[in-house]
Structures are given as structure tokens and as C-alpha cells.
PDB file of N, CA and C in Angstrom:
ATOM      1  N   UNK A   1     111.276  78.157  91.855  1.00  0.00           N
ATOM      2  CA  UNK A   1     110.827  79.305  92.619  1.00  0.00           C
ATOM      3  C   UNK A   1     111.319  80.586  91.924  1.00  0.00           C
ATOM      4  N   UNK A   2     110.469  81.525  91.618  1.00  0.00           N
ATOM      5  CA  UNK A   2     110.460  82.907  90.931  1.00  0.00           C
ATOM      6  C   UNK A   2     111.625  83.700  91.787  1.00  0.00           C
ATOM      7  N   UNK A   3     111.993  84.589  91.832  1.00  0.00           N
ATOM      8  CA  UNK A   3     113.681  85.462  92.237  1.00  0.00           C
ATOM      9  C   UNK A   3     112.756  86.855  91.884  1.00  0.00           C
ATOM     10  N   UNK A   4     112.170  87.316  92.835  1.00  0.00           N
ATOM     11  CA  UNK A   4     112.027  88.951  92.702  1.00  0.00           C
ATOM     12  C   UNK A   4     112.626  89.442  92.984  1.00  0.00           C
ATOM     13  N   UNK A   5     113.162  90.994  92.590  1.00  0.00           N
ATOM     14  CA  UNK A   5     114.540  92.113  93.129  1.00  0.00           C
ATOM     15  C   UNK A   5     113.647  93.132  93.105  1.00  0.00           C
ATOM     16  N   UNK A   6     113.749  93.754  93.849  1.00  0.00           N
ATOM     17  CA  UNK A   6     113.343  95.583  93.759  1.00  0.00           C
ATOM     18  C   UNK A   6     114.161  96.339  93.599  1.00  0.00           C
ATOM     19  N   UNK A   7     114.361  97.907  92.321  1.00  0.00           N
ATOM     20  CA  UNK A   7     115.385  98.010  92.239  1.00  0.00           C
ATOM     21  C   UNK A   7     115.311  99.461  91.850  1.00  0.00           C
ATOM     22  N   UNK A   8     116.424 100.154  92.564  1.00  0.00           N
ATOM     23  CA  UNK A   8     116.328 101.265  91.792  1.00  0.00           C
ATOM     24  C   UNK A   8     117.755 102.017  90.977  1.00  0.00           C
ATOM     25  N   UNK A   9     117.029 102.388  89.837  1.00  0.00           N
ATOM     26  CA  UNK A   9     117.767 102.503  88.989  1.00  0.00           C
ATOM     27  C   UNK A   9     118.395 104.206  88.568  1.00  0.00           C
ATOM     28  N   UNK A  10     119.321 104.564  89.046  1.00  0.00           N
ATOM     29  CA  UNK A  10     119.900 106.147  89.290  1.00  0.00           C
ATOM     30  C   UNK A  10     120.746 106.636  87.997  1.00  0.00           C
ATOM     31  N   UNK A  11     120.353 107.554  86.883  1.00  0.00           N
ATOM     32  CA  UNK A  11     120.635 108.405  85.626  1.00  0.00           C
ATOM     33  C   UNK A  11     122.314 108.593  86.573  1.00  0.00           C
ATOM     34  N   UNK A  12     123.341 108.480  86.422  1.00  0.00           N
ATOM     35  CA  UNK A  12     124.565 109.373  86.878  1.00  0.00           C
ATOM     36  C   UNK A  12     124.724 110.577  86.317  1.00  0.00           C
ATOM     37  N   UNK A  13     123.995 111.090  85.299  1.00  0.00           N
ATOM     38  CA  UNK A  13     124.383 112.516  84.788  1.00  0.00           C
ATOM     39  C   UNK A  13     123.188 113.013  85.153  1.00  0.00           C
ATOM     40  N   UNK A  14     122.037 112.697  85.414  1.00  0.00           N
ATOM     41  CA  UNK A  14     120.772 113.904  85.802  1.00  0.00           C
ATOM     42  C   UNK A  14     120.478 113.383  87.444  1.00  0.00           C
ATOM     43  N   UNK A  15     121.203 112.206  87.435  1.00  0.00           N
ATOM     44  CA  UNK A  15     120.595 111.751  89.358  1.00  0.00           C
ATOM     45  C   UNK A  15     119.525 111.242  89.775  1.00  0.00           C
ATOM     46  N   UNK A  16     118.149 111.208  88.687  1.00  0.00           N
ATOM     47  CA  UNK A  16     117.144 111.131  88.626  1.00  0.00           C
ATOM     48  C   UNK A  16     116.963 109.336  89.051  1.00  0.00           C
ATOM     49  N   UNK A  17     116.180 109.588  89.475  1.00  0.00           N
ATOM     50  CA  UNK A  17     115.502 107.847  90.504  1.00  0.00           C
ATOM     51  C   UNK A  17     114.518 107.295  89.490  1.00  0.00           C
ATOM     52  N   UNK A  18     114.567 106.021  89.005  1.00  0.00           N
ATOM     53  CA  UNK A  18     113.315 105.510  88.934  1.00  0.00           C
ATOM     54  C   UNK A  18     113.434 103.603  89.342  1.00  0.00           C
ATOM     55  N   UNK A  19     112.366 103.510  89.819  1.00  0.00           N
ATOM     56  CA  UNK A  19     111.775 102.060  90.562  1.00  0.00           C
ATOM     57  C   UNK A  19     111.179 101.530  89.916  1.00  0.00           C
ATOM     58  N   UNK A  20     111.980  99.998  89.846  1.00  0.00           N
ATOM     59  CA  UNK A  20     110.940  99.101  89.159  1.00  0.00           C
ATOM     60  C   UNK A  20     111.259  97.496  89.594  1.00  0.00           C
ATOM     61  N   UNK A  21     110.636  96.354  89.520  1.00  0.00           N
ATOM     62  CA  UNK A  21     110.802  94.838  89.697  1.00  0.00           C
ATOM     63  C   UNK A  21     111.316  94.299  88.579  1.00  0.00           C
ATOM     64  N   UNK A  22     112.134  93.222  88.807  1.00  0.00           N
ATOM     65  CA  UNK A  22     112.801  92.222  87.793  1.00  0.00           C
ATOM     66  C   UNK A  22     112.284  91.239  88.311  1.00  0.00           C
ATOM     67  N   UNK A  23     112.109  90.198  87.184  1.00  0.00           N
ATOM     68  CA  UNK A  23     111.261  88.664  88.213  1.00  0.00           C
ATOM     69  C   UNK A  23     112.456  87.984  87.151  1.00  0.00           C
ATOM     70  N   UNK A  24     113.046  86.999  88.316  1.00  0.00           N
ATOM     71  CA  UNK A  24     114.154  86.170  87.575  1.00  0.00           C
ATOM     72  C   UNK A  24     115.237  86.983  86.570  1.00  0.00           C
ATOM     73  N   UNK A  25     115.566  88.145  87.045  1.00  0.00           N
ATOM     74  CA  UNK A  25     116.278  88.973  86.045  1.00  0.00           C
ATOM     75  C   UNK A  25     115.792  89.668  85.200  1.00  0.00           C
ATOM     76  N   UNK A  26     114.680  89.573  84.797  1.00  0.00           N
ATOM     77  CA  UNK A  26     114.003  90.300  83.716  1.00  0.00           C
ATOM     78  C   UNK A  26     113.086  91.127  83.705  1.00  0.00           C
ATOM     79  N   UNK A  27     113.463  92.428  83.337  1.00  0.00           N
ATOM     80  CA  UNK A  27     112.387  93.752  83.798  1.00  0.00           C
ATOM     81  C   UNK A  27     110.933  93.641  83.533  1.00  0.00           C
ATOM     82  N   UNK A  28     110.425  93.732  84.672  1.00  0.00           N
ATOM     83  CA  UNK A  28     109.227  93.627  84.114  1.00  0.00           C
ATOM     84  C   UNK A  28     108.199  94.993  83.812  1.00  0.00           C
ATOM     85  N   UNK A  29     108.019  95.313  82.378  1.00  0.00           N
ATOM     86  CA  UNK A  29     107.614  96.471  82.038  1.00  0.00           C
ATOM     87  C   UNK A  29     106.630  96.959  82.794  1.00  0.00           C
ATOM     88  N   UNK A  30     105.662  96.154  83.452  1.00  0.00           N
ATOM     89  CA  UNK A  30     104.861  97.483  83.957  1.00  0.00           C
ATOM     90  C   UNK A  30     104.712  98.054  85.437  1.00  0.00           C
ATOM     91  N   UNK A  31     105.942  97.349  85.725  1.00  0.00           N
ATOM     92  CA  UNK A  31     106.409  97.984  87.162  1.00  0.00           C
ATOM     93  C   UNK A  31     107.200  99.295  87.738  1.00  0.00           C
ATOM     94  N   UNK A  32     107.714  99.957  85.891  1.00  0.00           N
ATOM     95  CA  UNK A  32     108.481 100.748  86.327  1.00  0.00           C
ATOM     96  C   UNK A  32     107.942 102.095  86.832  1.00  0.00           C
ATOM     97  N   UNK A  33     108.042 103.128  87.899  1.00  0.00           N
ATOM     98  CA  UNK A  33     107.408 103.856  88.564  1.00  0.00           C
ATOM     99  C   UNK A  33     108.538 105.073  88.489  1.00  0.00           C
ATOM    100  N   UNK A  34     108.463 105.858  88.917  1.00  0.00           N
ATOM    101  CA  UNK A  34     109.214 107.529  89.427  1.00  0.00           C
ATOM    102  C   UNK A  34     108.749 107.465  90.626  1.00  0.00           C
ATOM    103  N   UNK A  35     107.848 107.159  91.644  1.00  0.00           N
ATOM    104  CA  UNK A  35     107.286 106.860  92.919  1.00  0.00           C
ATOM    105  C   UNK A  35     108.069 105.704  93.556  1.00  0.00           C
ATOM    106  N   UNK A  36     108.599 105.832  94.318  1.00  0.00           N
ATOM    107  CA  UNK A  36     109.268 104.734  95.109  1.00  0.00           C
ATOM    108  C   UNK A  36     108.010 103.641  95.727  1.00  0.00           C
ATOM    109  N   UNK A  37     107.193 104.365  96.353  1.00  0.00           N
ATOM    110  CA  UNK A  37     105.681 103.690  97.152  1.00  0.00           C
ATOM    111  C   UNK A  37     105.330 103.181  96.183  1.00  0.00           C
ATOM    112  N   UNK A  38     105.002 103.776  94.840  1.00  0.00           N
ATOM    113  CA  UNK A  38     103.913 102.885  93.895  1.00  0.00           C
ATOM    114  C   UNK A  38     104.645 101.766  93.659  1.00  0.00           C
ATOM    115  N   UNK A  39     105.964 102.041  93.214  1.00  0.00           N
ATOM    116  CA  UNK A  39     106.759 101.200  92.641  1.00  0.00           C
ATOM    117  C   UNK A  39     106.736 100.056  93.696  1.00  0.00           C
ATOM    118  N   UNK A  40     107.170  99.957  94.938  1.00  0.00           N
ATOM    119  CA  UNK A  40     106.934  98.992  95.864  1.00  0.00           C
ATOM    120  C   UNK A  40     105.554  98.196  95.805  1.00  0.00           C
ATOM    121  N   UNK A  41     104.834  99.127  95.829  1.00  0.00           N
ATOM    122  CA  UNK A  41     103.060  98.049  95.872  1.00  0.00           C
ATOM    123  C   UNK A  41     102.917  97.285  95.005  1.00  0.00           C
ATOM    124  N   UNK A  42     103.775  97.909  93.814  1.00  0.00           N
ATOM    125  CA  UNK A  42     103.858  96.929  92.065  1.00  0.00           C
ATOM    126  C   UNK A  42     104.496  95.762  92.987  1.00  0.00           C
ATOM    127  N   UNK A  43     105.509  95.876  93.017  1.00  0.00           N
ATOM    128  CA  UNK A  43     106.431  95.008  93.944  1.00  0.00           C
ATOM    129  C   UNK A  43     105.825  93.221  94.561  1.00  0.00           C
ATOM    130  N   UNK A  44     105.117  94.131  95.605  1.00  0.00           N
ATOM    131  CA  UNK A  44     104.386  92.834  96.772  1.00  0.00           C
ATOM    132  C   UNK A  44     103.209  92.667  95.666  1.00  0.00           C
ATOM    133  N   UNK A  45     103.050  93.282  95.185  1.00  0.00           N
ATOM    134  CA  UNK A  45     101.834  92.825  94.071  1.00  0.00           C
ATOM    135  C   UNK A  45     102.104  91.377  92.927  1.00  0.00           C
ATOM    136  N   UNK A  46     103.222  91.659  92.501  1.00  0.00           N
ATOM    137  CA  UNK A  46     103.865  90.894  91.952  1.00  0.00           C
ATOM    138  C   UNK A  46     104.464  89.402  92.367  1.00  0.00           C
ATOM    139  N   UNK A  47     105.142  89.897  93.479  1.00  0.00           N
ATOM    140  CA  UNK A  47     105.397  88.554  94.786  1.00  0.00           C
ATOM    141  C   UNK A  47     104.471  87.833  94.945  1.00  0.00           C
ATOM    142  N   UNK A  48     102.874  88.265  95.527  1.00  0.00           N
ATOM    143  CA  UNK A  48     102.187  87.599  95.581  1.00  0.00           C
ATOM    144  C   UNK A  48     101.478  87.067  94.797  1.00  0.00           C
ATOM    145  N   UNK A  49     102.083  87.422  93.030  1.00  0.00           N
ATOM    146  CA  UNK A  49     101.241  86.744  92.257  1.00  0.00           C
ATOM    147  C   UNK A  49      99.811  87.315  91.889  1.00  0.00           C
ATOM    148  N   UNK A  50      99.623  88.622  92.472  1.00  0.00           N
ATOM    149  CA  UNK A  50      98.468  89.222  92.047  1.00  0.00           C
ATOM    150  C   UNK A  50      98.153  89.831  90.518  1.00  0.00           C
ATOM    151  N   UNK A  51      97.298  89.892  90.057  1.00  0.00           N
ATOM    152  CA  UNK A  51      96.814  90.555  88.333  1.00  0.00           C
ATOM    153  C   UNK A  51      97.526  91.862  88.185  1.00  0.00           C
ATOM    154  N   UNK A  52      98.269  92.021  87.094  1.00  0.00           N
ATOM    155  CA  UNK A  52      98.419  93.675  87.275  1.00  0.00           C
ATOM    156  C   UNK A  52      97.958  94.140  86.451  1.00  0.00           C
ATOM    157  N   UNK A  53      97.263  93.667  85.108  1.00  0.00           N
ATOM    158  CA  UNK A  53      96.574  93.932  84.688  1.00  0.00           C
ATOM    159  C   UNK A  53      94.691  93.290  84.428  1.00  0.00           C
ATOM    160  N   UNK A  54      94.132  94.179  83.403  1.00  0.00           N
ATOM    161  CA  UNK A  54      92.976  93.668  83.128  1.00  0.00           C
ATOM    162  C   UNK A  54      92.432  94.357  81.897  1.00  0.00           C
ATOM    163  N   UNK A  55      91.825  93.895  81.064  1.00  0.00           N
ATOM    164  CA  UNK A  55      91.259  94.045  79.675  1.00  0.00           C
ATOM    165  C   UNK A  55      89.972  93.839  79.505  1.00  0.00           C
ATOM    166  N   UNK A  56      89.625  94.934  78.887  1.00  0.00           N
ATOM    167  CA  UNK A  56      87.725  94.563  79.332  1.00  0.00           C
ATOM    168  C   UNK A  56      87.709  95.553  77.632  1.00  0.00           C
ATOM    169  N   UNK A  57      86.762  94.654  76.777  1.00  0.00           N
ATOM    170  CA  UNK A  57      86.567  94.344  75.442  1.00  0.00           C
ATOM    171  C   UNK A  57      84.900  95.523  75.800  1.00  0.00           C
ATOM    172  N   UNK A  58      85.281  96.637  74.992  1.00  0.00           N
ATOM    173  CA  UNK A  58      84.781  97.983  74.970  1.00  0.00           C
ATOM    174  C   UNK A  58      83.528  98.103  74.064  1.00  0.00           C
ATOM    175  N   UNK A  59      83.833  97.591  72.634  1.00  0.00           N
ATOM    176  CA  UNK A  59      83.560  97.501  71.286  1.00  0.00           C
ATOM    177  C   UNK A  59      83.809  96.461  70.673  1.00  0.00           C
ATOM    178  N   UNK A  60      83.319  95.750  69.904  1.00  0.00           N
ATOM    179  CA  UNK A  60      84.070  94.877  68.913  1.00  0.00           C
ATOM    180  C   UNK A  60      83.012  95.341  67.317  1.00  0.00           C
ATOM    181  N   UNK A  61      83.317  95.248  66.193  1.00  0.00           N
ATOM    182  CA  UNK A  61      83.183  95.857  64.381  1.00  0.00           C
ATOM    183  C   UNK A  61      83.616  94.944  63.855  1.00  0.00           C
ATOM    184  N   UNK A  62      82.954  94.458  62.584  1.00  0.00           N
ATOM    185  CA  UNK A  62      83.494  93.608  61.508  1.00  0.00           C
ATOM    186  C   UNK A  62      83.081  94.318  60.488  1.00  0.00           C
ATOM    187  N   UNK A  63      84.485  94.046  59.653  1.00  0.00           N
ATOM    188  CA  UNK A  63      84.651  94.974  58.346  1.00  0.00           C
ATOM    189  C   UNK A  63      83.576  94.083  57.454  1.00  0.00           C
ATOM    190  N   UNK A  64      82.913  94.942  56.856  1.00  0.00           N
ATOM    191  CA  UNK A  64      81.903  94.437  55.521  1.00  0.00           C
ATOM    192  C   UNK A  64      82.539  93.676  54.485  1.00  0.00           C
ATOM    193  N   UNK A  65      83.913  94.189  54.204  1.00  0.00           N
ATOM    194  CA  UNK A  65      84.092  93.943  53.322  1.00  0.00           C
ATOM    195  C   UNK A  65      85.045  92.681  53.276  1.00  0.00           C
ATOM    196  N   UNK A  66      84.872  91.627  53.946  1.00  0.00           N
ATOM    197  CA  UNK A  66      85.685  90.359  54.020  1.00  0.00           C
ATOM    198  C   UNK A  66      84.878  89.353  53.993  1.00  0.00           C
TER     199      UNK A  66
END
């Protein structure tokens, strides 16, 4: 079973807040937010195993010369 934390993480010399999820200890890059709310929705988003991303193939080119 996966171990989510929500967490926020406080600069001691500027004070400054930022929010983000660890799954099993390990940050997961694209959760980190300056928004506490967004950062949370990343959150239950994550818990439940939902997509956080998506990639949609724009263009594709082949070089002539190969």
C-alpha cells in the first residue's frame, strides 16, 4: 500500500510556503504548488490514483538525411 504525506515546506530565512505530495517518501515533482488549494487537489488527485498528466503528439518530422 502507497504512504501519501501532504506537506508543507517553510524557507526559515524568507518564510515563504510552498506545498507539495511525497508518495512513499519521495517528492513527487509535479505536485509542487505556492497555492495551498492547488497543491491539495494535486494531493487527492494523486491518492486516488488519477492521471496528472497527458501528452498528445502535435507534429512528428523525419530527418532526410538518415
Amino acid at each position: 500500500m502507497k504512504k501519501f504525506e501532504f506537506i508543507c515546506k517553510t524557507d526559515l530565512v524568507t518564510g515563504d510556503k510552498v506545498y507539495l505530495t511525497r508518495e512513499d517518501g519521495i517528492y513527487v515533482p509535479s505536485s509542487l504548488r505556492l497555492n495551498k488549494d492547488q497543491a491539495y487537489d494535486i494531493f487527492i488527485k494523486l491518492t486516488n490514483q488519477e492521471p496528472m498528466e497527458m501528452f498528445e503528439v502535435l507534429e512528428t518530422k523525419t530527418s532526410p538525411n538518415e
